[in-house]
Protein backbone atom coordinates (compact mmCIF):
# COMPACT_ATOMS: atom_id res chain seq x y z
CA UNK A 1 0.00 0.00 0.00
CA UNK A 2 1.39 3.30 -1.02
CA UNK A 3 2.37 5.92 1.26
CA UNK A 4 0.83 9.55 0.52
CA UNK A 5 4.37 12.07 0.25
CA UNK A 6 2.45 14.05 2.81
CA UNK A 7 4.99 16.78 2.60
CA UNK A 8 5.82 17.40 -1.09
CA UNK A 9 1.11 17.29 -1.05
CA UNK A 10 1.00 19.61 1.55
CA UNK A 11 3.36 21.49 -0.15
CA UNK A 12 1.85 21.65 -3.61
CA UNK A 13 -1.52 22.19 -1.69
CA UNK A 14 -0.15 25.22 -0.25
CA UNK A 15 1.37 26.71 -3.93
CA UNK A 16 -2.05 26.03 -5.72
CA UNK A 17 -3.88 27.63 -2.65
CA UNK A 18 -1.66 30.63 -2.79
CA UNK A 19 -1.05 30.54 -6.24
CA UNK A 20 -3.17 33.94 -7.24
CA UNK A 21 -5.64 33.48 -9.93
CA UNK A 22 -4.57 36.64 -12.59
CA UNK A 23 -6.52 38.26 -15.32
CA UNK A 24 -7.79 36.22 -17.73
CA UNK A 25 -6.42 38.08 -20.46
CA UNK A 26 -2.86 36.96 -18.98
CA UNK A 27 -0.47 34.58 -18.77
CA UNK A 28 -1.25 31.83 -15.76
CA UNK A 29 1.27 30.94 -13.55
CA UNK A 30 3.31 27.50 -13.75
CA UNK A 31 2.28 25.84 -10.91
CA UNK A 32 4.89 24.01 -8.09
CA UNK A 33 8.30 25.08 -7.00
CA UNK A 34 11.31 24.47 -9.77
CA UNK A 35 13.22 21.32 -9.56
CA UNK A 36 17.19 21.38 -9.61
CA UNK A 37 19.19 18.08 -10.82
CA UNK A 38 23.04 18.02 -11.17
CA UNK A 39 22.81 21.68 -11.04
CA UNK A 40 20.38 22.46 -13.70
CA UNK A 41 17.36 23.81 -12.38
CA UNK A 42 14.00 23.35 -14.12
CA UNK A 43 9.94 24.27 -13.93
CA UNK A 44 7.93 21.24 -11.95
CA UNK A 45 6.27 19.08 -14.75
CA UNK A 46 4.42 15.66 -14.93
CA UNK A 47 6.95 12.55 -14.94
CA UNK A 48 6.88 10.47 -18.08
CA UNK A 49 3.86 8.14 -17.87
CA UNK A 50 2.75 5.42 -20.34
CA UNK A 51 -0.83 3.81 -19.94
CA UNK A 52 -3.40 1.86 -21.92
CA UNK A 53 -7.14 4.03 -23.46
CA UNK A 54 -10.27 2.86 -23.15
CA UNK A 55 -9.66 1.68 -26.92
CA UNK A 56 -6.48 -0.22 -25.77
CA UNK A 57 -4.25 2.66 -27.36
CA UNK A 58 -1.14 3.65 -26.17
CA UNK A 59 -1.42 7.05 -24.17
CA UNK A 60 2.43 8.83 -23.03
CA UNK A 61 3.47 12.41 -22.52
CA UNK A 62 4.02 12.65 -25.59
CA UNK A 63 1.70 11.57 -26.95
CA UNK A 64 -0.38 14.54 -25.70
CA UNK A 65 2.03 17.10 -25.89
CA UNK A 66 0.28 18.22 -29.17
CA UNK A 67 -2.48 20.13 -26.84
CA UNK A 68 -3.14 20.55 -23.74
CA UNK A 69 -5.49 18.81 -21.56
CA UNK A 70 -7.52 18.37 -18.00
CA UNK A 71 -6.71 15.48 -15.90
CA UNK A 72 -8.37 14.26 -12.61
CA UNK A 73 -7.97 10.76 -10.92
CA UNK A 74 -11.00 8.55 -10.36
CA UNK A 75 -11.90 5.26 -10.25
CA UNK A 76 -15.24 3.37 -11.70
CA UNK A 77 -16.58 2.04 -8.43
CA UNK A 78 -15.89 5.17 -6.44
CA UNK A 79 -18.65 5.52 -3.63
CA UNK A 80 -18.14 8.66 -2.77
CA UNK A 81 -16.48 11.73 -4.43
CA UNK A 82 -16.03 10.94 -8.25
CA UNK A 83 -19.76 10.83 -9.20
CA UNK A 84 -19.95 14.28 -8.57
CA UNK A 85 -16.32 15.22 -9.94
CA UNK A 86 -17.19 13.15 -13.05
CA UNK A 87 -20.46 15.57 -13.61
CA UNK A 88 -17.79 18.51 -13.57
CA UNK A 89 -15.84 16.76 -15.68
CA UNK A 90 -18.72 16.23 -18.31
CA UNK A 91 -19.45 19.72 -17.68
CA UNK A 92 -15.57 20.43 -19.39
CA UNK A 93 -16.66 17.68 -21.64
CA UNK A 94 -19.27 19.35 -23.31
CA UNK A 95 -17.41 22.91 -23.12
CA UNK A 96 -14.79 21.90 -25.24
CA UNK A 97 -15.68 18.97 -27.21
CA UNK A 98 -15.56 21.18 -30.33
CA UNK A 99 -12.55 22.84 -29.22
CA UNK A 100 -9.31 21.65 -30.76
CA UNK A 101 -6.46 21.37 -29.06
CA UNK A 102 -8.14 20.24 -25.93
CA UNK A 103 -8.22 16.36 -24.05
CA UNK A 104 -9.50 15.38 -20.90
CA UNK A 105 -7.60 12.74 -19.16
CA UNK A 106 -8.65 10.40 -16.64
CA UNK A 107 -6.79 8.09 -14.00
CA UNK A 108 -8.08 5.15 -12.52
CA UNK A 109 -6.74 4.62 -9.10
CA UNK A 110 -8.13 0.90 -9.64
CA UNK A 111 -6.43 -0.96 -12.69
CA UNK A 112 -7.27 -3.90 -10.63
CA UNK A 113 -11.02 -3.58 -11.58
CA UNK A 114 -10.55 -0.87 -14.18
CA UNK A 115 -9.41 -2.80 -17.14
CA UNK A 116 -9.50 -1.46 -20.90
CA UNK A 117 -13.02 -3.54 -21.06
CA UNK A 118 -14.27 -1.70 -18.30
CA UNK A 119 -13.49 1.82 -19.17
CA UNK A 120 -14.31 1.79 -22.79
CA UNK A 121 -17.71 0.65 -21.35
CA UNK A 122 -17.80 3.51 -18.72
CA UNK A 123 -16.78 6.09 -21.55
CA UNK A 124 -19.62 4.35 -23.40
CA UNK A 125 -22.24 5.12 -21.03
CA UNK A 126 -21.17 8.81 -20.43
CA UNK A 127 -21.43 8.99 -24.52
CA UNK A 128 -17.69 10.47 -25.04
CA UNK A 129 -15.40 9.63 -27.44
CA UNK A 130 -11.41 8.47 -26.92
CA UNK A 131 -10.35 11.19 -29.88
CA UNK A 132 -11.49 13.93 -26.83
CA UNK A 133 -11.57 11.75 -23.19
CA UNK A 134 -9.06 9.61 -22.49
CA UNK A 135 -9.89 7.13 -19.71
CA UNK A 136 -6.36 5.47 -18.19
CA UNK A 137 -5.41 2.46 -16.87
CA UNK A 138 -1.92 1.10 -15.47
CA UNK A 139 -0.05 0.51 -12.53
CA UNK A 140 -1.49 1.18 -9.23
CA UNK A 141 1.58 1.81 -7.65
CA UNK A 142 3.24 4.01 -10.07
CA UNK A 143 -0.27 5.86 -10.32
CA UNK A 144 -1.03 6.65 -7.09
CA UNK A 145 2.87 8.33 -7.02
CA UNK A 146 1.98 10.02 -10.50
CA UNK A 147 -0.78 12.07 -8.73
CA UNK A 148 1.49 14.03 -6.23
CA UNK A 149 3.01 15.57 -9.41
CA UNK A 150 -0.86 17.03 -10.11
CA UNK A 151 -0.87 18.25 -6.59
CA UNK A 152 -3.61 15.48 -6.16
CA UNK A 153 -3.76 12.97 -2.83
CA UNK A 154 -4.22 9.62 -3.75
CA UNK A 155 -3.81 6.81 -1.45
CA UNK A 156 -5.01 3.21 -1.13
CA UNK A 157 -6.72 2.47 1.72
CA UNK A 158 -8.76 -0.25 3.13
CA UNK A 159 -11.03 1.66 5.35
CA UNK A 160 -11.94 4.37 2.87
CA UNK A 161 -14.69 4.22 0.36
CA UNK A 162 -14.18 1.99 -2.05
CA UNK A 163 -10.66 1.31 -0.71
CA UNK A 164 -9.01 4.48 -2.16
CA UNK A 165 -8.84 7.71 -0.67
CA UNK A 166 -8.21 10.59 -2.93
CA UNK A 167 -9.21 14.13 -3.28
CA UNK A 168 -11.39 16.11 -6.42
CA UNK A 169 -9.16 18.53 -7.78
CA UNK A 170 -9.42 18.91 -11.44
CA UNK A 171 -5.97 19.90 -13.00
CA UNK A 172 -4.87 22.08 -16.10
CA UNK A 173 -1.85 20.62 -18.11
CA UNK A 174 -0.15 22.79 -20.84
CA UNK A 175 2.36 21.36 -23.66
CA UNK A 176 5.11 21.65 -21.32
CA UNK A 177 3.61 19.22 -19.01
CA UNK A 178 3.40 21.82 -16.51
CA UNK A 179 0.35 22.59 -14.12
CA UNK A 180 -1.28 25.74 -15.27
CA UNK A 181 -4.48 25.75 -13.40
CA UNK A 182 -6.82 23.57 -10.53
CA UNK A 183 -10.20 23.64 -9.56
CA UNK A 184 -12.18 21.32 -7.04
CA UNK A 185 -14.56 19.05 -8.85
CA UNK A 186 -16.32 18.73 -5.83
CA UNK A 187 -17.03 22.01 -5.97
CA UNK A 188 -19.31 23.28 -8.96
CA UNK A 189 -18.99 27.42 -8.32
CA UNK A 190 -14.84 26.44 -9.12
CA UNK A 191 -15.75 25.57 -13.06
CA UNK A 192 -16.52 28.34 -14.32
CA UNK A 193 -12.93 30.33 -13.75
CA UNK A 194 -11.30 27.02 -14.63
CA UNK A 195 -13.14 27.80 -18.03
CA UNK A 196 -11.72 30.80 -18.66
CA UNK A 197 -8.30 29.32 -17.09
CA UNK A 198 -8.49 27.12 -20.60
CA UNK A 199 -9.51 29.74 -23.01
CA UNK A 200 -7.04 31.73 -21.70
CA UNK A 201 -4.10 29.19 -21.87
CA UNK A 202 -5.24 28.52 -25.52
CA UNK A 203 -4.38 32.05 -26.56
CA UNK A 204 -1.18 31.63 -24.70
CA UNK A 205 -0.41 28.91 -26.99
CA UNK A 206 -1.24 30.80 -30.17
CA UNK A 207 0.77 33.67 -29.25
C-alpha cells in the first residue's frame, strides 16, 4: 500500500492555494516550486507516464504534448467523491468537445477492476469519445505516485470508500507538461474560472 508524500502534497496544496488566480487576459502561472538536478534547475512538470485508453491505445506524454489537456484521478466504483467530480468533468466535456487542441484525461486509481473492457464501457455510457476523453489504466503503484506531481492525494486504503482515498481537484496541463491551473470538482462554483483558465491558456499557446 502506497504511502501519501504528505509533505511534497502539503506542499503543492499550499502553492495552488496561494497561487493567485490573474486576469484572464494573462499569462497563468506554472504551478509548483522548480526542480534542480546536477545543477540544472527546471519548472515542476508531470513525470513520463505510459498507460493503456479505453480503446487499448497507447497514451504517453508525448503523446499529448500536441495540446493541452484536464486530468483528474477517479476510479469506476468510487462511492463517494467521483460521481460528482465526473459531472464537472462532463461539464468540461461538453465545453470543449468542439474545441481543438483540448483532451481530458482520466486516472483510474483501480487498474485492478478498471481494465481497458471496463473503461471503454464507462466512456460508453457517459457517450464520449477516446479522440477527446481519455480514460487510463496502469499501474497502481506508479499511479497513485503520478498524482502528487498534479498536486492530487491519492492513497489506497482499506477503510476508505471503495478502498481508495483521494481528493477532487481537477488539474490544467499545458504542452510543457506543466500545471497551469486547478479547480475542485467537488465544488461546482470552481468551473466556471477554470473555463476561462483554458480559453485563456489557448491564446497563450497561439501567441
Amino acid at each position: 500500500m502506497k504511502t501519501l508524500s504528505l509533505s511534497k502534497f502539503f506542499l503543492g496544496c499550499a502553492l495552488l492555494a496561494s497561487s493567485c488566480k490573474p486576469a484572464h487576459d494573462s499569462k497563468l502561472p506554472v504551478l509548483g516550486n522548480p526542480v534542480t538536478e546536477q545543477g540544472v534547475t527546471r519548472e515542476h512538470t508531470i513525470r513520463p507516464f505510459q498507460y493503456l485508453s479505453q480503446d487499448s491505445t497507447v497514451v504517453t506524454n508525448d503523446s499529448l504534448a500536441n495540446g493541452i489537456y484536464i486530468a483528474d484521478f477517479f476510479f469506476t466504483s468510487c462511492p463517494s467523491i467521483c460521481p460528482r467530480v465526473m459531472k464537472q468533468m462532463l461539464r468540461l466535456h461538453d465545453e470543449f468537445k468542439n474545441v481543438k487542441g483540448v483532451k481530458l484525461v482520466s486516472f483510474t486509481l483501480d487498474p485492478k477492476r478498471d481494465t481497458v473492457g471496463k473503461l471503454s464501457m464507462y466512456a460508453e455510457n457517459l457517450g464520449v469519445s477516446p479522440n477527446k476523453w481519455l480514460f487510463l489504466t496502469g499501474d497502481k503503484d506508479f499511479t497513485l505516485d503520478l498524482a502528487d506531481d498534479f498536486f492530487v492525494a491519492a492513497l489506497e486504503d482499506p477503510s476508505a470508500p471503495g478502498g481508495f482515498d483521494h481528493s477532487g481537484k481537477i488539474i490544467l496541463v499545458d504542452k510543457k507538461g506543466r500545471v497551469r491551473s486547478f479547480c475542485e470538482g467537488t465544488d461546482a462554483t470552481t468551473i466556471p474560472d477554470f473555463i476561462k483558465d483554458v480559453y485563456t491558456l489557448l491564446d497563450e499557446d497561439k501567441k
